[in-house]
C-alpha atoms as a PDB file:
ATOM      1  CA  UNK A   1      -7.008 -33.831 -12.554  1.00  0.00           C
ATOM      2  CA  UNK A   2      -5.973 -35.159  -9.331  1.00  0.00           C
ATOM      3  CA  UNK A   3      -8.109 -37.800  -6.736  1.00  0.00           C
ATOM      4  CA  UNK A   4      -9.271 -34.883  -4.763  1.00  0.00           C
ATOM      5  CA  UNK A   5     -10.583 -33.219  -8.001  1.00  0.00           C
ATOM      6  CA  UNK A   6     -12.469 -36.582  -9.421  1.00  0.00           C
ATOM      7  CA  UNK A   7     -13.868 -36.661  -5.744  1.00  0.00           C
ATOM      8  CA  UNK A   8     -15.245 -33.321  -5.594  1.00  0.00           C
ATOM      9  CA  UNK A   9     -16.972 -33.967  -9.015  1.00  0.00           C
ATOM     10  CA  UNK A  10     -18.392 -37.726  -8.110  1.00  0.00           C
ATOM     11  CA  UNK A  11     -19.440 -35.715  -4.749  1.00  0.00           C
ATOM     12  CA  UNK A  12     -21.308 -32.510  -6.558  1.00  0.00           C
ATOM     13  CA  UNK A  13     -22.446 -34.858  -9.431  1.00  0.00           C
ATOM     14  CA  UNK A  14     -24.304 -38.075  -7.053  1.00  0.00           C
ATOM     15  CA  UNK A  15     -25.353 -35.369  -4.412  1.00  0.00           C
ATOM     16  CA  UNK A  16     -23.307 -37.115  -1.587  1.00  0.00           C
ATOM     17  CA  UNK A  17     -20.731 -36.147   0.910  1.00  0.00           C
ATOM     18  CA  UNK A  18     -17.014 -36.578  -0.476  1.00  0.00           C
ATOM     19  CA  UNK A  19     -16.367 -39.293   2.388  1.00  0.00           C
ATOM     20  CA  UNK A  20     -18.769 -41.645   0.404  1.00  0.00           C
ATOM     21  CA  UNK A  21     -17.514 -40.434  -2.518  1.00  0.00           C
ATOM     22  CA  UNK A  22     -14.563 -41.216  -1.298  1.00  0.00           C
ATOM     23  CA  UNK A  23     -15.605 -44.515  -0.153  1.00  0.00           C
ATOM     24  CA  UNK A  24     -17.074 -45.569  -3.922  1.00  0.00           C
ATOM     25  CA  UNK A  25     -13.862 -44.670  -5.462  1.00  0.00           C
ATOM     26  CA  UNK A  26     -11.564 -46.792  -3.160  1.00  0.00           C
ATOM     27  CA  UNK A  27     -13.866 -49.409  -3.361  1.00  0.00           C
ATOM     28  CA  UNK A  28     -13.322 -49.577  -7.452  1.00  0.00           C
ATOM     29  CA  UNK A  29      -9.828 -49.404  -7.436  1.00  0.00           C
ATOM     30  CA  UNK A  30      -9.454 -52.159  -4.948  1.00  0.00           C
ATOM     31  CA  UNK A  31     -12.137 -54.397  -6.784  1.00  0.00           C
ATOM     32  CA  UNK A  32      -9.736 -53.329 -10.101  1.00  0.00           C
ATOM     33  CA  UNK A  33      -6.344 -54.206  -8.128  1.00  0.00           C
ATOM     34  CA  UNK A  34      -8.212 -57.144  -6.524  1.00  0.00           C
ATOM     35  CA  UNK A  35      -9.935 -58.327  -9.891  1.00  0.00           C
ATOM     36  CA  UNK A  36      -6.033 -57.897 -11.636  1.00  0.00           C
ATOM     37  CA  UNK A  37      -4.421 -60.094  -9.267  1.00  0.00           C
ATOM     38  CA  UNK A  38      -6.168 -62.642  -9.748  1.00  0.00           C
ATOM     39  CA  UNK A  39      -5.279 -62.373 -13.527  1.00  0.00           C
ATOM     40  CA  UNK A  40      -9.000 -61.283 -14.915  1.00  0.00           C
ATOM     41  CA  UNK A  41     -10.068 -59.224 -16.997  1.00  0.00           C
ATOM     42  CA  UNK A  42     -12.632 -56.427 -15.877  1.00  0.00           C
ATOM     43  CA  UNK A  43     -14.464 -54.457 -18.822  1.00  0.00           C
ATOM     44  CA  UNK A  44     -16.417 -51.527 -18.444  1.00  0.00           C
ATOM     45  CA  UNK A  45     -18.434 -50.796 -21.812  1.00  0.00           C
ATOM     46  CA  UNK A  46     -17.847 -47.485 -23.754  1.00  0.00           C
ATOM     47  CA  UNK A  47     -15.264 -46.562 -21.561  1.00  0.00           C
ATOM     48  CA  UNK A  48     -12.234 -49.222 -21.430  1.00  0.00           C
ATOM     49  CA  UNK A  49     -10.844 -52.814 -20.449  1.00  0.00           C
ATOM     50  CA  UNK A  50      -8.414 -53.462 -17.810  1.00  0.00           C
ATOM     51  CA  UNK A  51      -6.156 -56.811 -17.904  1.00  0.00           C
ATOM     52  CA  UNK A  52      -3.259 -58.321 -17.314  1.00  0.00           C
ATOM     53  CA  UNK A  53      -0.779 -58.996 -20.264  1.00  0.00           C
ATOM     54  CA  UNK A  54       2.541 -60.969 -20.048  1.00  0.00           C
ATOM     55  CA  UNK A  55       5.821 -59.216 -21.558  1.00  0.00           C
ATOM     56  CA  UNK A  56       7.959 -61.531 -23.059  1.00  0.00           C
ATOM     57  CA  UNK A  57      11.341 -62.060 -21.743  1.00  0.00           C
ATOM     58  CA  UNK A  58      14.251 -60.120 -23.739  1.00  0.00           C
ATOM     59  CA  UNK A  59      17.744 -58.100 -23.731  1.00  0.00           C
ATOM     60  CA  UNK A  60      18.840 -54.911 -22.709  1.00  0.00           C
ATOM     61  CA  UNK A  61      21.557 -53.030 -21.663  1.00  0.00           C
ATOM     62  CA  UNK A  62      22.497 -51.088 -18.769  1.00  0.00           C
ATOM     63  CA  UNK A  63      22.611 -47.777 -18.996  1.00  0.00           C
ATOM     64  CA  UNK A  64      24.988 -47.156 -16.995  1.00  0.00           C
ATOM     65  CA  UNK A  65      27.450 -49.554 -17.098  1.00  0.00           C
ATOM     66  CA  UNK A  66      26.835 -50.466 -20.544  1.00  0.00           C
ATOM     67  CA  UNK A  67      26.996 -54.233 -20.504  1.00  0.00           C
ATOM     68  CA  UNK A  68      23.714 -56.605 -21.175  1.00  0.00           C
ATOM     69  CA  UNK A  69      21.991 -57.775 -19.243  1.00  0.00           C
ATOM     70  CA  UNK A  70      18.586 -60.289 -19.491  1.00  0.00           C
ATOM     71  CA  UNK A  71      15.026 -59.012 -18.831  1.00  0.00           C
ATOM     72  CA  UNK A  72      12.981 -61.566 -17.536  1.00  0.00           C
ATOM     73  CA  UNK A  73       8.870 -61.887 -18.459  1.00  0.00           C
ATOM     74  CA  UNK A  74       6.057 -60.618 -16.230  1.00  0.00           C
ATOM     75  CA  UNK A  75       2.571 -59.785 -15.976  1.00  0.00           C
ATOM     76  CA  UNK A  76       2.131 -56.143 -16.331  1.00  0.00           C
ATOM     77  CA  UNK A  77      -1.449 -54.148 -16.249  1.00  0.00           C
ATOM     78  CA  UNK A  78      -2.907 -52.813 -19.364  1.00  0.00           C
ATOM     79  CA  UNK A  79      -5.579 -50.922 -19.859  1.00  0.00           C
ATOM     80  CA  UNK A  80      -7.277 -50.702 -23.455  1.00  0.00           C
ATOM     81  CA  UNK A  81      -9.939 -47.534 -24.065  1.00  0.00           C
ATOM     82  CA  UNK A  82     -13.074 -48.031 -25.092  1.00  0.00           C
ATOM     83  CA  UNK A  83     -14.813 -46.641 -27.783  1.00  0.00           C
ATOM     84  CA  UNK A  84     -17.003 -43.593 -26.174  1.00  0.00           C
ATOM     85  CA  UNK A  85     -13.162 -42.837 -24.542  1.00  0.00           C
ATOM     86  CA  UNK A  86     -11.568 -42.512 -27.424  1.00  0.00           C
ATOM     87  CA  UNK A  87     -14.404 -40.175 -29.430  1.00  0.00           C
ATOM     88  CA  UNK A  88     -14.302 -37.969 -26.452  1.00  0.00           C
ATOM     89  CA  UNK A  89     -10.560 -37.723 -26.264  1.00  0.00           C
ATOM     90  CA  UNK A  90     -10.274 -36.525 -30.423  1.00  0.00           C
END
C-alpha cells in the first residue's frame, strides 16, 4: 500500500476530500518527525510506540576494501507494535 492508497481509504472512510485527507496525514507524520527530534516518545494505544533508541558504538568492516573500520553511536527511530497490530498481522 502506497500514500496515495492510505489516502484514498482515510478519504472514502472520514467522508472528506483527499486534500484534507491529505492534510491529516502530513500533519501526523510531521508531529511524529517533530515529536522524534526532540527525543520523545509518542504512543498510540493498540496500535504501536514510536521512539528514539541509541545504537551503541562498534566495529565493522568494509565491504569493499576489507579493512575495519569504527562505527560510531547514534540515535536511530524505532518503532515497537502494539498489541491490536500484532493480532491483526498473525
Amino acid at each position: 500500500m502506497k500514500k496515495e492508497d492510505v489516502l484514498a481509504k482515510m478519504a472514502q472512510d472520514a467522508g472528506i476530500t483527499r486534500k484534507a485527507a491529505s492534510t491529516a496525514l502530513n500533519s501526523f507524520l510531521e508531529g511524529v518527525t517533530e515529536s522524534l527530534g526532540k527525543g520523545e516518545k509518542l504512543s498510540l494505544i493498540g496500535f504501536g510506540t514510536f521512539e528514539v533508541r541509541t545504537r551503541r558504538a562498534r566495529k565493522g568492516i568494509n565491504p569493499k576494501t576489507r579493512k575495519p573500520l569504527n562505527i560510531p553511536a547514534k540515535q536511530a527511530p524505532a518503532f515497537r507494535p502494539g498489541k491490536k497490530l500484532k493480532d491483526a498481522v498473525k
